[in-house]
C-alpha atoms as a PDB file:
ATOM      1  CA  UNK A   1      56.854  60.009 172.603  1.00  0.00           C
ATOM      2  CA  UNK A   2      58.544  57.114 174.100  1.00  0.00           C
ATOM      3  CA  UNK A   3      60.352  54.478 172.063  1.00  0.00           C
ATOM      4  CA  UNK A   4      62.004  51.592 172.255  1.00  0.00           C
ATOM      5  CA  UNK A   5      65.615  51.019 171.272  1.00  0.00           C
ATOM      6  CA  UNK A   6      66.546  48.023 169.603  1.00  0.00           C
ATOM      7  CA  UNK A   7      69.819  46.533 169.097  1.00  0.00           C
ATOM      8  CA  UNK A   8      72.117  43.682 168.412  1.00  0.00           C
ATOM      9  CA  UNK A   9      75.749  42.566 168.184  1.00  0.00           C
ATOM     10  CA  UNK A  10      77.429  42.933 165.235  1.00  0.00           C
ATOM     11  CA  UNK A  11      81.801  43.035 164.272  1.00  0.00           C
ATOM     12  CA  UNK A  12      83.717  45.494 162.616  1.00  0.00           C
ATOM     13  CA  UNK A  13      86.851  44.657 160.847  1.00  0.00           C
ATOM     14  CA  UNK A  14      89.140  47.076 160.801  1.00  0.00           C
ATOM     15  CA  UNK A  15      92.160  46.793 158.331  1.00  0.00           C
ATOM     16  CA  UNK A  16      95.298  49.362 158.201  1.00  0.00           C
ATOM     17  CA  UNK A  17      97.011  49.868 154.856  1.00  0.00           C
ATOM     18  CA  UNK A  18      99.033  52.396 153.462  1.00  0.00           C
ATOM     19  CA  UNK A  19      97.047  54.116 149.991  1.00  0.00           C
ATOM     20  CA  UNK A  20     100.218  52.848 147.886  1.00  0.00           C
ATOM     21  CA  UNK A  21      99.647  49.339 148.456  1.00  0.00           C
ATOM     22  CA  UNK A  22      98.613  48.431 145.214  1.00  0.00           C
ATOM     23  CA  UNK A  23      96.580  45.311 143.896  1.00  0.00           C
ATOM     24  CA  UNK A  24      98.593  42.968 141.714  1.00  0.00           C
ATOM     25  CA  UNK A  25      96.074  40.770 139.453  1.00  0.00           C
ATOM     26  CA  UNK A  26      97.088  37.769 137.282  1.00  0.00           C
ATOM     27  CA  UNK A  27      96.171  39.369 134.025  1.00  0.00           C
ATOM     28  CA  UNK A  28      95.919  43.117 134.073  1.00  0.00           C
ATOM     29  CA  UNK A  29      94.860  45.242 131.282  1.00  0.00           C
ATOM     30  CA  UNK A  30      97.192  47.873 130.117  1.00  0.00           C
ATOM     31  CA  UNK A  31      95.474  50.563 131.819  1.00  0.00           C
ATOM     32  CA  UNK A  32      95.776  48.788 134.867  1.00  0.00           C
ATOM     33  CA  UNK A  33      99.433  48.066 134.609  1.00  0.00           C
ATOM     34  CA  UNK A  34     100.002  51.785 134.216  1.00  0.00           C
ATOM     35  CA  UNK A  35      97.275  52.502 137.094  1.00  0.00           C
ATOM     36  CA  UNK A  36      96.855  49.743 139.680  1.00  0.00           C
ATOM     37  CA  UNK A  37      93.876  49.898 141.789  1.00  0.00           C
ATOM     38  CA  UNK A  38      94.564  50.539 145.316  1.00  0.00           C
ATOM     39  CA  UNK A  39      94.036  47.903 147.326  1.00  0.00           C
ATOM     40  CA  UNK A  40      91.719  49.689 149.969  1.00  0.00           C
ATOM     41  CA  UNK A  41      89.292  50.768 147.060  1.00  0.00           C
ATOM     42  CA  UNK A  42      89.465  47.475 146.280  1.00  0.00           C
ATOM     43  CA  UNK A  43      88.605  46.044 149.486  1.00  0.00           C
ATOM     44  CA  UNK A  44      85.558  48.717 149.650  1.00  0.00           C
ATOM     45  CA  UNK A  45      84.438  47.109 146.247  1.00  0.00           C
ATOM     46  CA  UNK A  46      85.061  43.392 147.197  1.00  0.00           C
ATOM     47  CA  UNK A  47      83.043  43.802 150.439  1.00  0.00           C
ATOM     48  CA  UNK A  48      79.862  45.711 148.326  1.00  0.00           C
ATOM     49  CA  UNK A  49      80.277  42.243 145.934  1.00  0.00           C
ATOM     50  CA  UNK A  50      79.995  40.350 149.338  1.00  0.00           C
ATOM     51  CA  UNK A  51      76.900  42.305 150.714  1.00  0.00           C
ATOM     52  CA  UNK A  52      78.555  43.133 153.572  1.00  0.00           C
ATOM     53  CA  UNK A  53      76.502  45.965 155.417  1.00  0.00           C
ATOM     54  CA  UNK A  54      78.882  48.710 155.960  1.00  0.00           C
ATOM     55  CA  UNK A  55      82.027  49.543 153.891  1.00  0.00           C
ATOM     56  CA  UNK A  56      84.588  52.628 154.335  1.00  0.00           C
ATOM     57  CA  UNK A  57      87.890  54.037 153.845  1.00  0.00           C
ATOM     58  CA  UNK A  58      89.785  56.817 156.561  1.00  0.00           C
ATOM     59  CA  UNK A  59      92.425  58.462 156.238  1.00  0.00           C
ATOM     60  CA  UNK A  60      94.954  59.301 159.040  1.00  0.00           C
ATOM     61  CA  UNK A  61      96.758  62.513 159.492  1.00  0.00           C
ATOM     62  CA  UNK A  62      99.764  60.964 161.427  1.00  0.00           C
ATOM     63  CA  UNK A  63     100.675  57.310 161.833  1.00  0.00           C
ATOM     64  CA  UNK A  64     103.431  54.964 161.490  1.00  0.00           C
ATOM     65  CA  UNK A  65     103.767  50.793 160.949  1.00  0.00           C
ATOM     66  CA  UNK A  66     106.190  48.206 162.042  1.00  0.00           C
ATOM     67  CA  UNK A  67     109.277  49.727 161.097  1.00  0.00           C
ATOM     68  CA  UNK A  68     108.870  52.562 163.377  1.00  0.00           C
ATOM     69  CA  UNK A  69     108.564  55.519 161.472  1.00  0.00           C
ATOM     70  CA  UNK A  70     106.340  58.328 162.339  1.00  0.00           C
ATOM     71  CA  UNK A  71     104.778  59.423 159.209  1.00  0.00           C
ATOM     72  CA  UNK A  72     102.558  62.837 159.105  1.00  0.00           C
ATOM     73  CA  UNK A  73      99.743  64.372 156.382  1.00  0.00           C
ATOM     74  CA  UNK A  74     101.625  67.502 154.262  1.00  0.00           C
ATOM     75  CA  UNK A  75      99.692  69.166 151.984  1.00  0.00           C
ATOM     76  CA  UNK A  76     102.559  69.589 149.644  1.00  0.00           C
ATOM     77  CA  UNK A  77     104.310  66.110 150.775  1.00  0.00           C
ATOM     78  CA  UNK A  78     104.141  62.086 149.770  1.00  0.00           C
ATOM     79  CA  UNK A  79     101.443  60.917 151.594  1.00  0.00           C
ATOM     80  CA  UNK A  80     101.431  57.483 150.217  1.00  0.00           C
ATOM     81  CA  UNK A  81     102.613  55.774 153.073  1.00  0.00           C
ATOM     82  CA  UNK A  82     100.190  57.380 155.539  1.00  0.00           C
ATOM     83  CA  UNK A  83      98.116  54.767 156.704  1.00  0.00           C
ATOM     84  CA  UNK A  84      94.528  54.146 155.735  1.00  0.00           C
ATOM     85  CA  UNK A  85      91.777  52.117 157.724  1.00  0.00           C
ATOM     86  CA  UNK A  86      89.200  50.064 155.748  1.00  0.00           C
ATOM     87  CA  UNK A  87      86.352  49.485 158.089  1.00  0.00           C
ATOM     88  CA  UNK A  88      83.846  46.747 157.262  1.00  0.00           C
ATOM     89  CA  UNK A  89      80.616  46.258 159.363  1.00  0.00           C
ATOM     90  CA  UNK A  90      78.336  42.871 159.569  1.00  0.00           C
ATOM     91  CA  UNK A  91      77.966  39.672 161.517  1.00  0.00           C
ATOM     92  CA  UNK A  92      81.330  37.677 162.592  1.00  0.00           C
ATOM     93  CA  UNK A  93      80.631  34.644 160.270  1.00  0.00           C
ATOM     94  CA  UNK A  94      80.623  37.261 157.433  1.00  0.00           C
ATOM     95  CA  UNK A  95      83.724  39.082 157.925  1.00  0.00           C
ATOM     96  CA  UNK A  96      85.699  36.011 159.027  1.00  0.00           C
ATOM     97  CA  UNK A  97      84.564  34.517 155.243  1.00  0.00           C
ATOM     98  CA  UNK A  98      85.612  37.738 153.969  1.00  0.00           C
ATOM     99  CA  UNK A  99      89.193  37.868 155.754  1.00  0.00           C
ATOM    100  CA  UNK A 100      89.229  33.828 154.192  1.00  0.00           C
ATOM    101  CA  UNK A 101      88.545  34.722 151.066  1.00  0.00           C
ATOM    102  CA  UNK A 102      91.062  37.489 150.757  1.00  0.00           C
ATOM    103  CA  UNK A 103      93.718  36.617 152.987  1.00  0.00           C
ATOM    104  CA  UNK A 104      96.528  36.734 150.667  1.00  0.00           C
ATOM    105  CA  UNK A 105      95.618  40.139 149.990  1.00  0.00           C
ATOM    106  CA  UNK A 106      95.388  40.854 153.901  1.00  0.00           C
ATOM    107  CA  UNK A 107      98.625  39.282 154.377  1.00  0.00           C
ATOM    108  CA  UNK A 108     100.955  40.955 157.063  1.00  0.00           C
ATOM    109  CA  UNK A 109      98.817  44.023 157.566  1.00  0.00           C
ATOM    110  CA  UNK A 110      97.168  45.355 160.239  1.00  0.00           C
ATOM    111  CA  UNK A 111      93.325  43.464 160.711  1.00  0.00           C
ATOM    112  CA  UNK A 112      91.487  44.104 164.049  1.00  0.00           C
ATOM    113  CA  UNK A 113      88.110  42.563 165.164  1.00  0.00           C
ATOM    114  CA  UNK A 114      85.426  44.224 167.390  1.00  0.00           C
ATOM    115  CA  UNK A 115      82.441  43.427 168.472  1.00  0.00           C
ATOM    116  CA  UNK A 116      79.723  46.340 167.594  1.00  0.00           C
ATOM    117  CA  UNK A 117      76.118  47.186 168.870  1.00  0.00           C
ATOM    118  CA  UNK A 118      73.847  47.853 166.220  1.00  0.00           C
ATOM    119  CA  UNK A 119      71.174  50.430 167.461  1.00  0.00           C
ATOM    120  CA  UNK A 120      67.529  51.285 166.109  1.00  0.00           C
ATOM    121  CA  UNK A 121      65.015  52.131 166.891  1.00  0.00           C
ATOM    122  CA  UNK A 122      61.577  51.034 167.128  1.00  0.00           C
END
């Protein structure tokens, strides 16, 4: 059974974030001033809204950011500061709308852009 493969280019987004980093909205309801969303979960969400393709959240076991420190997972530590990666798949034009549209939010954090193969096939 031979078949054909089928691809084509796509970009993933990739966007580094520690799970503490919080989402401040204008006007919050009570239970959200007591319990912020995170802001990857809320990036995951925002990109579903968008129809993006491809949306999810990993977790790192050891990592650090720009002020140097090497933070690792502990089962019985803080690991609010480990770094997360929100990966979001679709076409360039889409993601770079996306990054637009929430760049405040994506302010001063960690956003890479790759191009990605796509594969099916047929």
């Amino acid at each position: 059974m031979v078949k054909k493969l089928k691809h084509r280019s796509l970009g993933k987004l990739e966007i580094y974030i520690a799970p503490a980093h919080k989402v401040q909205h204008g006007r919050r309801s009570l239970f959200r001033k007591l319990f912020p969303k995170s802001t990857y979960i809320h990036l995951i969400e925002e990109a579903k809204k968008d129809g993006i393709i491809n949306a999810a959240a990993h977790s790192t076991h050891t990592s650090f950011t720009t002020d140097g420190k090497i933070i690792a997972f502990s089962a019985e530590g803080d690991n609010a500061k480990l770094a997360m990666c929100v990966e979001l798949v679709d076409k360039r034009e889409k993601l770079e709308i996306f990054f637009l549209k929430h760049q405040e939010l994506l302010r001063e954090k960690v956003v890479i852009y790759k191009e990605v193969e796509f594969w099916d096939a047929e």
